[in-house]
Protein backbone atom coordinates (compact mmCIF):
# COMPACT_ATOMS: atom_id res chain seq x y z
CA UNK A 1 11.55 3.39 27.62
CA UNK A 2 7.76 2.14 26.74
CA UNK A 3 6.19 3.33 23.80
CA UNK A 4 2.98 3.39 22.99
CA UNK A 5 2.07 0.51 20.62
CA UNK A 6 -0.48 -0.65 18.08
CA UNK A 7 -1.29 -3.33 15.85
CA UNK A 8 -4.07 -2.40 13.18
CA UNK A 9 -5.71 -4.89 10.92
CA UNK A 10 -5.65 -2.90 7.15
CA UNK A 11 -8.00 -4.05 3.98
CA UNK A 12 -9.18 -7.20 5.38
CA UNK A 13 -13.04 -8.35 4.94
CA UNK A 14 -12.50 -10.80 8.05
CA UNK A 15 -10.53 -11.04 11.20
CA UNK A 16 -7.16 -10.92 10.86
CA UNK A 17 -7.16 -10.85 6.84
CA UNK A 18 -6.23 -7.99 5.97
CA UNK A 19 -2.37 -6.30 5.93
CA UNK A 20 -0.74 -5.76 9.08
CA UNK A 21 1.22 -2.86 10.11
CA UNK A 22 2.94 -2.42 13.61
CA UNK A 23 2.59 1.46 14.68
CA UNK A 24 4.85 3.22 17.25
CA UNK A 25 3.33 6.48 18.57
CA UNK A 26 4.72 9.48 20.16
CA UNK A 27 8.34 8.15 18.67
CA UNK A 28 10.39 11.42 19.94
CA UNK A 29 13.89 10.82 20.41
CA UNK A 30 14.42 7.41 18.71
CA UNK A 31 17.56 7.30 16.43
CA UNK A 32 16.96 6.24 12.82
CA UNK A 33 18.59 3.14 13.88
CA UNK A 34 16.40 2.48 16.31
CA UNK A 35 13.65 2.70 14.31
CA UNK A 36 15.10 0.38 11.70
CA UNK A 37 15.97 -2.89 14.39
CA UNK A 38 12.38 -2.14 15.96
CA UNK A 39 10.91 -2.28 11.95
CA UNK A 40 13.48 -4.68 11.26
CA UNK A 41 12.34 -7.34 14.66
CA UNK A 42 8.49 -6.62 13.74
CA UNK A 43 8.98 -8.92 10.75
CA UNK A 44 5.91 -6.87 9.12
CA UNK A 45 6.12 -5.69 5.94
CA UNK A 46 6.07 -2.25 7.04
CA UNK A 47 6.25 -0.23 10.80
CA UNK A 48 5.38 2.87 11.64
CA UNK A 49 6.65 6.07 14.19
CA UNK A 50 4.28 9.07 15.25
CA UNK A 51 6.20 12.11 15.78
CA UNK A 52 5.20 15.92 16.13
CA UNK A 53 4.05 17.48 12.35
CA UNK A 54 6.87 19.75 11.15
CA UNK A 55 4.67 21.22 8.76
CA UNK A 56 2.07 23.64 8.83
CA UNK A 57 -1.44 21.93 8.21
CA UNK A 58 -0.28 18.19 9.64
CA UNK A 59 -1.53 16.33 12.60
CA UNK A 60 1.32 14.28 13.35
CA UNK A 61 4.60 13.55 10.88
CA UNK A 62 5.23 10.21 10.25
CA UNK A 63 8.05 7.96 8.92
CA UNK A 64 7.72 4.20 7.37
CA UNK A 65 9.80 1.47 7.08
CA UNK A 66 9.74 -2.02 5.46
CA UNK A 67 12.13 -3.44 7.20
CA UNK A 68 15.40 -1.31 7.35
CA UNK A 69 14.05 0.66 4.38
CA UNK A 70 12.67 3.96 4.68
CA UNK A 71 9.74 4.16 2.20
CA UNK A 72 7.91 7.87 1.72
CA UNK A 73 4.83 6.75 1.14
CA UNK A 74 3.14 3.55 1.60
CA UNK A 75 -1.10 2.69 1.57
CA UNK A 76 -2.00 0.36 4.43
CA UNK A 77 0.75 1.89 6.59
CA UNK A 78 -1.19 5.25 6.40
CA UNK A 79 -4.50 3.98 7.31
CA UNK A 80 -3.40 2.30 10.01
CA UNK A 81 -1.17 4.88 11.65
CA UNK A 82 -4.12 6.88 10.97
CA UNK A 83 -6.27 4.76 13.06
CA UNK A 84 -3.83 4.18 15.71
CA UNK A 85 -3.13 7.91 16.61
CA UNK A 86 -6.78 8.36 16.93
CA UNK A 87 -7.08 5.46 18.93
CA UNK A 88 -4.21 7.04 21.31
CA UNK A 89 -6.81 10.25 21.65
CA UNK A 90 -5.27 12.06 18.38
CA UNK A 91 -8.22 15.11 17.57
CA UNK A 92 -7.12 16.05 14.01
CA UNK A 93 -7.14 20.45 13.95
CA UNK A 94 -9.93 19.94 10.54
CA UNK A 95 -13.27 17.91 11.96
CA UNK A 96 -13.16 14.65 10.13
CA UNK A 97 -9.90 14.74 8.58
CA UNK A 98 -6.43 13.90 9.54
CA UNK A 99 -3.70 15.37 7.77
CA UNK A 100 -0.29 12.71 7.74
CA UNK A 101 2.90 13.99 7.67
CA UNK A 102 4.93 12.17 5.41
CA UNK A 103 8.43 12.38 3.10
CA UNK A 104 5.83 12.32 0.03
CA UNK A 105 4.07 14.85 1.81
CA UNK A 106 0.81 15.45 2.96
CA UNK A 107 -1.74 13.01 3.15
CA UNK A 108 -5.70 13.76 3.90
CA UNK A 109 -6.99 10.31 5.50
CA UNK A 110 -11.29 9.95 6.12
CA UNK A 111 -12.44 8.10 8.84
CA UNK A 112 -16.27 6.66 8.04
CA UNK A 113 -18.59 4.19 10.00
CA UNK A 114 -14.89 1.50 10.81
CA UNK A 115 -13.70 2.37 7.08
CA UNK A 116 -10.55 4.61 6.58
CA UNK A 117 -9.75 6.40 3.77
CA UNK A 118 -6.58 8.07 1.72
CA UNK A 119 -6.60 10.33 -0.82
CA UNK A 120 -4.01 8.94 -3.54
CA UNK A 121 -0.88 10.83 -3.60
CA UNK A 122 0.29 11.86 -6.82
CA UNK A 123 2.22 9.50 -8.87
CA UNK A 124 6.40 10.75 -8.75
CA UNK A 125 7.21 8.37 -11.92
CA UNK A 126 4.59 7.18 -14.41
CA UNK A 127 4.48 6.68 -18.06
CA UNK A 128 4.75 3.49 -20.82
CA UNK A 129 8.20 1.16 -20.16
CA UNK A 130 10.82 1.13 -22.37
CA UNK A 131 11.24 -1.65 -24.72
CA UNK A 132 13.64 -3.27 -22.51
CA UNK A 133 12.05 -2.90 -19.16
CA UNK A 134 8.82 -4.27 -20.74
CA UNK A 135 10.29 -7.33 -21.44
CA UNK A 136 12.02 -7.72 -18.39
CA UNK A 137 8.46 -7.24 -16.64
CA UNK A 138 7.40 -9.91 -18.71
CA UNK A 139 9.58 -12.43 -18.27
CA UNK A 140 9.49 -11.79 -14.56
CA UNK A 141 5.78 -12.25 -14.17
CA UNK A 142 6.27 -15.89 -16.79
CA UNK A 143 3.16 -14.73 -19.25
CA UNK A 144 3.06 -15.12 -22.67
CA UNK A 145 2.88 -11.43 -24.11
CA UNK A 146 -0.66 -11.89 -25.92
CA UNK A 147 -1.82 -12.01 -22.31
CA UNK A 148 -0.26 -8.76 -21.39
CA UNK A 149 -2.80 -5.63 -22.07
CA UNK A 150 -0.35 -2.66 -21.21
CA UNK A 151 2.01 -2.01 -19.44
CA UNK A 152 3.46 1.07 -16.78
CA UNK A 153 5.56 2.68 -14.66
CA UNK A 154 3.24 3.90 -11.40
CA UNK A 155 5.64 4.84 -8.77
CA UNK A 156 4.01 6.68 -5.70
CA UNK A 157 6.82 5.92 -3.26
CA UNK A 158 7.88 2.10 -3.30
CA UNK A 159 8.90 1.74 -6.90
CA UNK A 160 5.73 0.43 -8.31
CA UNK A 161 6.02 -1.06 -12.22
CA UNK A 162 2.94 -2.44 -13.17
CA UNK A 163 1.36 -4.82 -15.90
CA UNK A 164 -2.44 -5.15 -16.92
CA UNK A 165 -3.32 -8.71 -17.72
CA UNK A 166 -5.89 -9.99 -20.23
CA UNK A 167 -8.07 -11.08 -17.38
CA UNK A 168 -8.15 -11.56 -13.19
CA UNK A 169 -7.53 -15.57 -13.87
CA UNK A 170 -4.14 -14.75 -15.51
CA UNK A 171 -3.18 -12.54 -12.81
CA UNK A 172 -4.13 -15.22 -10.12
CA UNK A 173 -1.87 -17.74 -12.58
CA UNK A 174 1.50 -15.84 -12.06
CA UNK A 175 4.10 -17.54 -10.93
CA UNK A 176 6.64 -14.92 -10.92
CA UNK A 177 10.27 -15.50 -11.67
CA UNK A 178 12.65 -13.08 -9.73
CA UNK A 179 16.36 -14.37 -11.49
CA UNK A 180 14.72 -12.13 -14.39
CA UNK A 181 15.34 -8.97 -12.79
CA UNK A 182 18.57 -7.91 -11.63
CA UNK A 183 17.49 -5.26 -8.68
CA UNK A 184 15.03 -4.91 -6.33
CA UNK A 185 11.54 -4.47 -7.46
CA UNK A 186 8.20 -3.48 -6.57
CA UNK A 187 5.60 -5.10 -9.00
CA UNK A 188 2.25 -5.01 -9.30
CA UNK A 189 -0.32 -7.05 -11.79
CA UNK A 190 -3.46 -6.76 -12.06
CA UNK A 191 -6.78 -7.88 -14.29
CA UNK A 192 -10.45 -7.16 -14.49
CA UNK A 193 -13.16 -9.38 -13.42
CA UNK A 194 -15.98 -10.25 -15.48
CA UNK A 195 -19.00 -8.02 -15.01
CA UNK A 196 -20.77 -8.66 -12.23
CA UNK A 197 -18.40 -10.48 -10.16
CA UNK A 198 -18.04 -9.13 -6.54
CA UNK A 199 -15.01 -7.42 -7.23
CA UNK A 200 -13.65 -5.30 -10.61
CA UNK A 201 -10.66 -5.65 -10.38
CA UNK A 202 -7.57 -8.80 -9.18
CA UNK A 203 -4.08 -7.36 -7.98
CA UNK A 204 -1.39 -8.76 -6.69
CA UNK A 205 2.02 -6.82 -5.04
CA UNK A 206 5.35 -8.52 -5.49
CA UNK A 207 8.42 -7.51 -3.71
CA UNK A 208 11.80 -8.64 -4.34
CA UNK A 209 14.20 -7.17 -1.76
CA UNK A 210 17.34 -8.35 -3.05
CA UNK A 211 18.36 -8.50 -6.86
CA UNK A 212 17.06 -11.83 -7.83
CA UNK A 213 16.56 -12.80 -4.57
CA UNK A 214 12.94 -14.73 -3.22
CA UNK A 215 9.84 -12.86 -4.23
CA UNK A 216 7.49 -11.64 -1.40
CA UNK A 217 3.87 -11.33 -1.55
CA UNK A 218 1.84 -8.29 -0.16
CA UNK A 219 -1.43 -9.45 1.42
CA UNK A 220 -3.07 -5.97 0.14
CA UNK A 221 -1.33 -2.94 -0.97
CA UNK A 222 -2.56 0.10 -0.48
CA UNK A 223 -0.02 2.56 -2.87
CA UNK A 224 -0.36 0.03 -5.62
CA UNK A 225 -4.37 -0.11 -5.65
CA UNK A 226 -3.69 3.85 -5.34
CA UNK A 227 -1.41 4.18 -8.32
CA UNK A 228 -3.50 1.54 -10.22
CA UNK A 229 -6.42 3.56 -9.59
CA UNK A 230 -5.10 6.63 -11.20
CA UNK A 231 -4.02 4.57 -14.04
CA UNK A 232 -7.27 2.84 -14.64
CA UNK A 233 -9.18 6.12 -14.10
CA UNK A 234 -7.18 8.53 -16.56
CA UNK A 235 -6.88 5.79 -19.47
CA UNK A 236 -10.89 4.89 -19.02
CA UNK A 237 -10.58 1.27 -18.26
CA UNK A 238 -12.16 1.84 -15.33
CA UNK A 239 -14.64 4.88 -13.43
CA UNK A 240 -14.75 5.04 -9.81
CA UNK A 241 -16.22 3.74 -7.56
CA UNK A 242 -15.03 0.30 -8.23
CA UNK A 243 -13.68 -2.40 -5.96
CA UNK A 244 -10.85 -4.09 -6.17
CA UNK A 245 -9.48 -7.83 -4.79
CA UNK A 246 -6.38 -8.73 -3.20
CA UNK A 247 -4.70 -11.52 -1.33
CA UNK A 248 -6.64 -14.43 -3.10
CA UNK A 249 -3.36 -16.12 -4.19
CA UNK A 250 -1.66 -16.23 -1.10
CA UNK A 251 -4.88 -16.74 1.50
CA UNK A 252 -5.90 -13.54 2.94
CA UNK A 253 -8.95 -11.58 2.10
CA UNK A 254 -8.04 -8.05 0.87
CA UNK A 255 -10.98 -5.44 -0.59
CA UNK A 256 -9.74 -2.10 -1.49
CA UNK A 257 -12.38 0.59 -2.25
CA UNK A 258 -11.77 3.05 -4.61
CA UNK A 259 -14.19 6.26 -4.68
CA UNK A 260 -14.10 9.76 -6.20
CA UNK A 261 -14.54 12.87 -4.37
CA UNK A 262 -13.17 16.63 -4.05
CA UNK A 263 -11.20 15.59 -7.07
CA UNK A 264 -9.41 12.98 -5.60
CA UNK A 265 -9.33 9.26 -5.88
CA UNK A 266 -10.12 8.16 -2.14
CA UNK A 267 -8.77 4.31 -1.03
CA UNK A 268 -10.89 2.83 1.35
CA UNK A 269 -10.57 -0.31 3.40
CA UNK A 270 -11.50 -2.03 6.73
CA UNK A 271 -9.50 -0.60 9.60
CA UNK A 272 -9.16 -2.23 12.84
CA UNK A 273 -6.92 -2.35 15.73
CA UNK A 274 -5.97 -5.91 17.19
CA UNK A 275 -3.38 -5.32 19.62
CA UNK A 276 -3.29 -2.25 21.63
CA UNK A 277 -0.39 -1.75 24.48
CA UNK A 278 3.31 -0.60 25.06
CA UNK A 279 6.87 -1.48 23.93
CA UNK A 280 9.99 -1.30 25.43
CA UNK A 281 12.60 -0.12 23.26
């Protein structure tokens, strides 16, 4: 059968710079497994399906993978989804806001002026690192620990550990060493910019699928800048709105806006579709 199918351009400040994310829409009746070799062929870091909300207050449920891996919650995937069932003539039931379905829960997305916008989910692990897991982090990421500010645990969904550096040039200087960790990981590091530069904030999103195994990049991650942003917000090293930068070390151009309003932390990027048609699966 031929699905509907789109291919939306997340976070990027140019064409085809941002985070990709392949989305499936009305996705009734496809197997798990289906899902997963469709994710799986995409090659993308994650893929989407559209299916009917399940929940009362949802526009449309929705389930991620990276690759075969189910994931509950992930940033760029949810603005682009987001985008692409509007795109397909989706009328969210609130004017102005679309409500996602996800396994995290439920997700309020704002659509402003080619921007979209998430409201960060709450964190479902935070907290400092054990002594052990510290180190680990540490060694991973190949820093001397007088260039490590702090430390934490800011899981929204994909397993996020992250580390503060001393400034964005030491986070743009990692060279990361996976045969330190002995599971898959979800990493993130970031550092602040001087004052007055045209970001606040350098992150970067590493991935390590297999234990030890090669260390992926993220072009710009959505859950992480969330998570970050809670982290930055509630120990006062940073305010909203700031802006953070991602994708410098591996080419792309990521910018990830992060605002306050209606008590939330909103996270706010460039969202555009670049392929628009059908797939047979």
């Amino acid at each position: 059968m031929d699905y509907a199918f789109r291919q939306v351009d997340v976070f990027g400040t140019t064409p085809f710079s941002g985070n990709p994310v392949a989305v499936i829409l009305d996705a009734e009746g496809l197997t798990t497994a289906q899902m997963q070799d469709v994710s799986d062929w995409t090659n993308l870091s994650e893929c989407t399906f559209v299916l009917a909300p399940s929940q009362e207050g949802a526009d449309y449920r929705v389930r991620i993978f990276a690759g075969r891996t189910e994931r509950p919650f992930a940033g760029h995937p949810t603005l682009g989804t987001a985008a692409a069932w509007a795109d397909a003539g989706g009328v969210p039931a609130s004017e102005g806001v679309i409500v996602q379905q996800c396994a995290a829960g439920l997700v309020e997305v704002r659509a402003t002026e080619g921007d979209y916008a998430f409201a960060a989910p709450p964190s479902t692990r935070g907290g400092d690192l054990t002594s052990e897991e510290h180190a680990t982090l540490v060694a991973f990421l190949g820093v001397d620990e007088a260039d490590v500010v702090a430390t934490q645990w800011v899981d929204n969904g994909p397993g996020w550990v992250a580390a503060l550096l001393r400034d964005a040039e030491a986070v743009l200087a990692v060279e990361p060493r996976p045969e330190a960790y002995d599971d898959v990981i979800a990493v993130g590091v970031a550092g602040l910019h001087p004052v007055g530069a045209e970001a606040d904030v350098e992150v970067r999103g590493l991935f390590s699928f297999v234990p030890g195994g090669p260390v992926i990049e993220d072009p710009i991650t959505g859950s992480l800048n969330a998570s970050l942003a809670q982290w930055f917000t509630s120990s006062g090293r940073l305010s909203a709105p700031y802006v953070a930068r991602q994708g410098t070390a591996i080419g792309r151009s990521g910018r990830v806006e992060v605002t306050e309003a209606d008590g939330d932390l909103w996270i706010a990027g460039r969202t555009t579709i670049r392929v628009s048609g059908t797939i047979a699966i």
